[in-house]
C-alpha atoms as a PDB file:
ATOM      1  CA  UNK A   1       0.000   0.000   0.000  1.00  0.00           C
ATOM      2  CA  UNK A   2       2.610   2.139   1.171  1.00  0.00           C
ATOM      3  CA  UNK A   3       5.481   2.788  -1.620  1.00  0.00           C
ATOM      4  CA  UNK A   4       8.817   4.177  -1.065  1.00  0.00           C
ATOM      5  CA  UNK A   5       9.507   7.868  -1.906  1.00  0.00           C
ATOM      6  CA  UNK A   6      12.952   8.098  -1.057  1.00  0.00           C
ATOM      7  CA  UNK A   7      15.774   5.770   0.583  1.00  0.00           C
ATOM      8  CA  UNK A   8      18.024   5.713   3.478  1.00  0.00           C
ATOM      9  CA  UNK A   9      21.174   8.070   3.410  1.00  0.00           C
ATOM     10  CA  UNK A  10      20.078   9.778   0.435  1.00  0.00           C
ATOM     11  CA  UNK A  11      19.265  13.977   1.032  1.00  0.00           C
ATOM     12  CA  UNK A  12      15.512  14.559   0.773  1.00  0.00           C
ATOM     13  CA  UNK A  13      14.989  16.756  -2.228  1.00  0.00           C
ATOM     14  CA  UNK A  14      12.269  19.581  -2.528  1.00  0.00           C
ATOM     15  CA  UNK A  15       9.882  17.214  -4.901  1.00  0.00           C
ATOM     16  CA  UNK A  16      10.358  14.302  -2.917  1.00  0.00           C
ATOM     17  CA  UNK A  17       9.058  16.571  -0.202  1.00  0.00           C
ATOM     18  CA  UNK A  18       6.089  17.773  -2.352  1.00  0.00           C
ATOM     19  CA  UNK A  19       5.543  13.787  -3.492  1.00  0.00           C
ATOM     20  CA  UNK A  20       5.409  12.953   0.370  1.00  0.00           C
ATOM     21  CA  UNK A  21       2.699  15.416   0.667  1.00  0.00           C
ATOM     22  CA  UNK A  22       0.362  14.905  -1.790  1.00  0.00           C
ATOM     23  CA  UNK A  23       1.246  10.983  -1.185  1.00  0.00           C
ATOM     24  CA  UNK A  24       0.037  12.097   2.629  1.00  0.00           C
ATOM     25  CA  UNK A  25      -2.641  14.226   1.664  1.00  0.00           C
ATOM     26  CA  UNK A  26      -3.983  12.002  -0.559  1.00  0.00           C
ATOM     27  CA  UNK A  27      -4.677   9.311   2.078  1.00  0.00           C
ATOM     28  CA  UNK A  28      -5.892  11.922   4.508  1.00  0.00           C
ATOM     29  CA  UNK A  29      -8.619  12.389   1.996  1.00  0.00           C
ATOM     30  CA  UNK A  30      -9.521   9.082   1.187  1.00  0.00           C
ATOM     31  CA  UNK A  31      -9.866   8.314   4.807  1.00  0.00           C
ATOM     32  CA  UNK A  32     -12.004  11.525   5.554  1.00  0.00           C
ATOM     33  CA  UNK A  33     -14.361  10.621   2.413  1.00  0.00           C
ATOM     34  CA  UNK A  34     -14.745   7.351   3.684  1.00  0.00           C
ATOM     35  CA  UNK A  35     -15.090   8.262   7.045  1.00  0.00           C
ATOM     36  CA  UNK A  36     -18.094  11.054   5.465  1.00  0.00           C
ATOM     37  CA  UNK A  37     -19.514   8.154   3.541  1.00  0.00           C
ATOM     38  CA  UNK A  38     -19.769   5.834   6.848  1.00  0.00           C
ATOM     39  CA  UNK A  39     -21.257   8.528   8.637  1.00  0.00           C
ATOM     40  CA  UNK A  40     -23.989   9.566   5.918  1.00  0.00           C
ATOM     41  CA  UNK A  41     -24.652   5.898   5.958  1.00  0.00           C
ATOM     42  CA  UNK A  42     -24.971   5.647   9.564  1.00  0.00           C
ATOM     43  CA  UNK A  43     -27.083   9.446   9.484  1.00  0.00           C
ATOM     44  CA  UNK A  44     -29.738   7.523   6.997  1.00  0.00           C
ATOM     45  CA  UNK A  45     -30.005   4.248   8.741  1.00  0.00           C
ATOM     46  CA  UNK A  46     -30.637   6.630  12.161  1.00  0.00           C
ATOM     47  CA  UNK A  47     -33.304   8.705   9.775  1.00  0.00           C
ATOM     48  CA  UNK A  48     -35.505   5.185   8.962  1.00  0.00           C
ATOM     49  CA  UNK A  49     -35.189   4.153  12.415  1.00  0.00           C
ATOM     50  CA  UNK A  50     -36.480   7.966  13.393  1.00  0.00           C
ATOM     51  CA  UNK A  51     -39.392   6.929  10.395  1.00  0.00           C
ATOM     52  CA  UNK A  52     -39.854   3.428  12.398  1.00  0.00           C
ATOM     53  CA  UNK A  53     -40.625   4.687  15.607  1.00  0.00           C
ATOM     54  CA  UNK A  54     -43.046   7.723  14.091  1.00  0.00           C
ATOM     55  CA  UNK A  55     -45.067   4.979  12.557  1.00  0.00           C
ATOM     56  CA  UNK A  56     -44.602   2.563  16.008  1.00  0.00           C
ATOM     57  CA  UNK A  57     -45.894   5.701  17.612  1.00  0.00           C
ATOM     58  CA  UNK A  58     -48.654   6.445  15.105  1.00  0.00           C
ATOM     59  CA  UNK A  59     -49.848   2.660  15.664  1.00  0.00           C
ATOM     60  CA  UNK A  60     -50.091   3.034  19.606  1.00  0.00           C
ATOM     61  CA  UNK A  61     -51.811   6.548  19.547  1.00  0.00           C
ATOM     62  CA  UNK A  62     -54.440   4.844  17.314  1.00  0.00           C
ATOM     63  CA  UNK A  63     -55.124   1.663  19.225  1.00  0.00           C
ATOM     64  CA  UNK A  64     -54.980   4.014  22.332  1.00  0.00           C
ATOM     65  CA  UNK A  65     -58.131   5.404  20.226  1.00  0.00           C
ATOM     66  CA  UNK A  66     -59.835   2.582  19.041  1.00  0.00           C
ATOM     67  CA  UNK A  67     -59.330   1.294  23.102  1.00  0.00           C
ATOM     68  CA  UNK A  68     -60.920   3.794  24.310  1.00  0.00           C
ATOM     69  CA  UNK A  69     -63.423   3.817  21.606  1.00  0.00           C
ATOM     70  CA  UNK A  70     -64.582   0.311  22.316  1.00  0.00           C
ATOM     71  CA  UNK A  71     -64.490   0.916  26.240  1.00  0.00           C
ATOM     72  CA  UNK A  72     -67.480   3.691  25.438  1.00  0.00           C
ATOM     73  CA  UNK A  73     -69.173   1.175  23.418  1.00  0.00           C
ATOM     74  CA  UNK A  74     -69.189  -1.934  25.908  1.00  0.00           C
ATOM     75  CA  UNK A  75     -70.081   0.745  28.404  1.00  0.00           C
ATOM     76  CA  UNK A  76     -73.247   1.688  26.083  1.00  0.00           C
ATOM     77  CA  UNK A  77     -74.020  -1.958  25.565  1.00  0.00           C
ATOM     78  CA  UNK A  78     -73.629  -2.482  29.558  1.00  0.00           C
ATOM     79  CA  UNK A  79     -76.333   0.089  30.281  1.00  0.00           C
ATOM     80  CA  UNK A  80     -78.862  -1.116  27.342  1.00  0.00           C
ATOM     81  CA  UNK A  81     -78.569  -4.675  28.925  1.00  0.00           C
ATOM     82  CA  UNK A  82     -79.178  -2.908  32.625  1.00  0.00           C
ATOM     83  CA  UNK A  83     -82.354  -1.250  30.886  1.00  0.00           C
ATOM     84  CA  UNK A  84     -83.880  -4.110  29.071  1.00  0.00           C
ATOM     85  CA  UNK A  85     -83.428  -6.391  32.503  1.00  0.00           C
ATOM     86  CA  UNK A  86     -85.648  -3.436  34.118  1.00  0.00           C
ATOM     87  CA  UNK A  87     -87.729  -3.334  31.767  1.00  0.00           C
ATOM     88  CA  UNK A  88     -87.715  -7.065  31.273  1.00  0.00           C
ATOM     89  CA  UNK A  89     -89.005  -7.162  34.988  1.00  0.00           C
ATOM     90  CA  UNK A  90     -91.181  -4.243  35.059  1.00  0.00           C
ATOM     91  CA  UNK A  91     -92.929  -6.364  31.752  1.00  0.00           C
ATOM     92  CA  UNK A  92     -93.604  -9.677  33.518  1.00  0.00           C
ATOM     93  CA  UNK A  93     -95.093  -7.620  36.956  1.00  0.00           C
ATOM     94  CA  UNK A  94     -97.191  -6.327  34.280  1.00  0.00           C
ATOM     95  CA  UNK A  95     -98.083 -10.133  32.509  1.00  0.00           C
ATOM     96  CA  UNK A  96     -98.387 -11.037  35.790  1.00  0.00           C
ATOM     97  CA  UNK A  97    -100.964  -8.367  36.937  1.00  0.00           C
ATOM     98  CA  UNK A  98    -102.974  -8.865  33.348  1.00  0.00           C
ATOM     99  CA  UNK A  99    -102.619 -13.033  33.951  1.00  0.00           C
ATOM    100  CA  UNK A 100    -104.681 -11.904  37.347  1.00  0.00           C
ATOM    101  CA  UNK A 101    -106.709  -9.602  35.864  1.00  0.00           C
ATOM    102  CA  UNK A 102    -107.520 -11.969  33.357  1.00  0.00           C
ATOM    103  CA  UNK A 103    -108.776 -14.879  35.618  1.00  0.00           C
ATOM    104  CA  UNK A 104    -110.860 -12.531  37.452  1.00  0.00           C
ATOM    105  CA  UNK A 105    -112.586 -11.368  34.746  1.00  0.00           C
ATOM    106  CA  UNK A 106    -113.414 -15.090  33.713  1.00  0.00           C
ATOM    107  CA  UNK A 107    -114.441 -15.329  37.008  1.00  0.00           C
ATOM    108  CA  UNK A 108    -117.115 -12.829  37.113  1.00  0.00           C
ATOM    109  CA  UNK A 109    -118.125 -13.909  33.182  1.00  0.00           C
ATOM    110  CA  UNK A 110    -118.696 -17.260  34.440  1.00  0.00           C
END
């Protein structure tokens, strides 16, 4: 990966400097666009996860909803059944009374 610009013992010249350099800087900017591209990836795999847990959210909030809904509903249904048993027995006092009535007015016909 790494080749040899200049060798032991031997005087560093000015464009072996500038090779070393742009050798050096060269790497330095691989590494930082690599390092950009790993955290863009990272930055939109954080984003869906941000979009995951909206819609998670979203989900909850409704079936808080539809919950609550259907606790108002069983609560209707709970007082319809509480009327129709009162009215169930105020209907059969009432057969009852007309089942009386009834036989007396045989009764008198007889």
């Amino acid at each position: 990966m790494y080749k040899k610009i200049f060798k032991k013992d031997q005087p560093v010249s000015p464009s072996s400097t500038q090779q070393m350099l742009t050798f050096f800087s060269e790497n330095e900017i691989d590494s930082g666009e690599q390092a950009l591209r790993e955290l863009e990836k990272r930055e939109r795999t954080i984003r869906e996860i941000e979009r995951k847990i909206i819609d998670i959210n979203q989900l909850f909030v409704d079936v808080a909803e539809l919950v609550k809904d259907q606790g108002s509903l069983v609560n209707n249904i709970e007082l319809s059944i509480e009327g129709a048993k009162e009215e169930t027995a105020k209907g059969v006092i009432e057969l009852e009374k007309a089942k009386k009535t009834q036989a007396s007015t045989l009764c008198y016909l007889m």
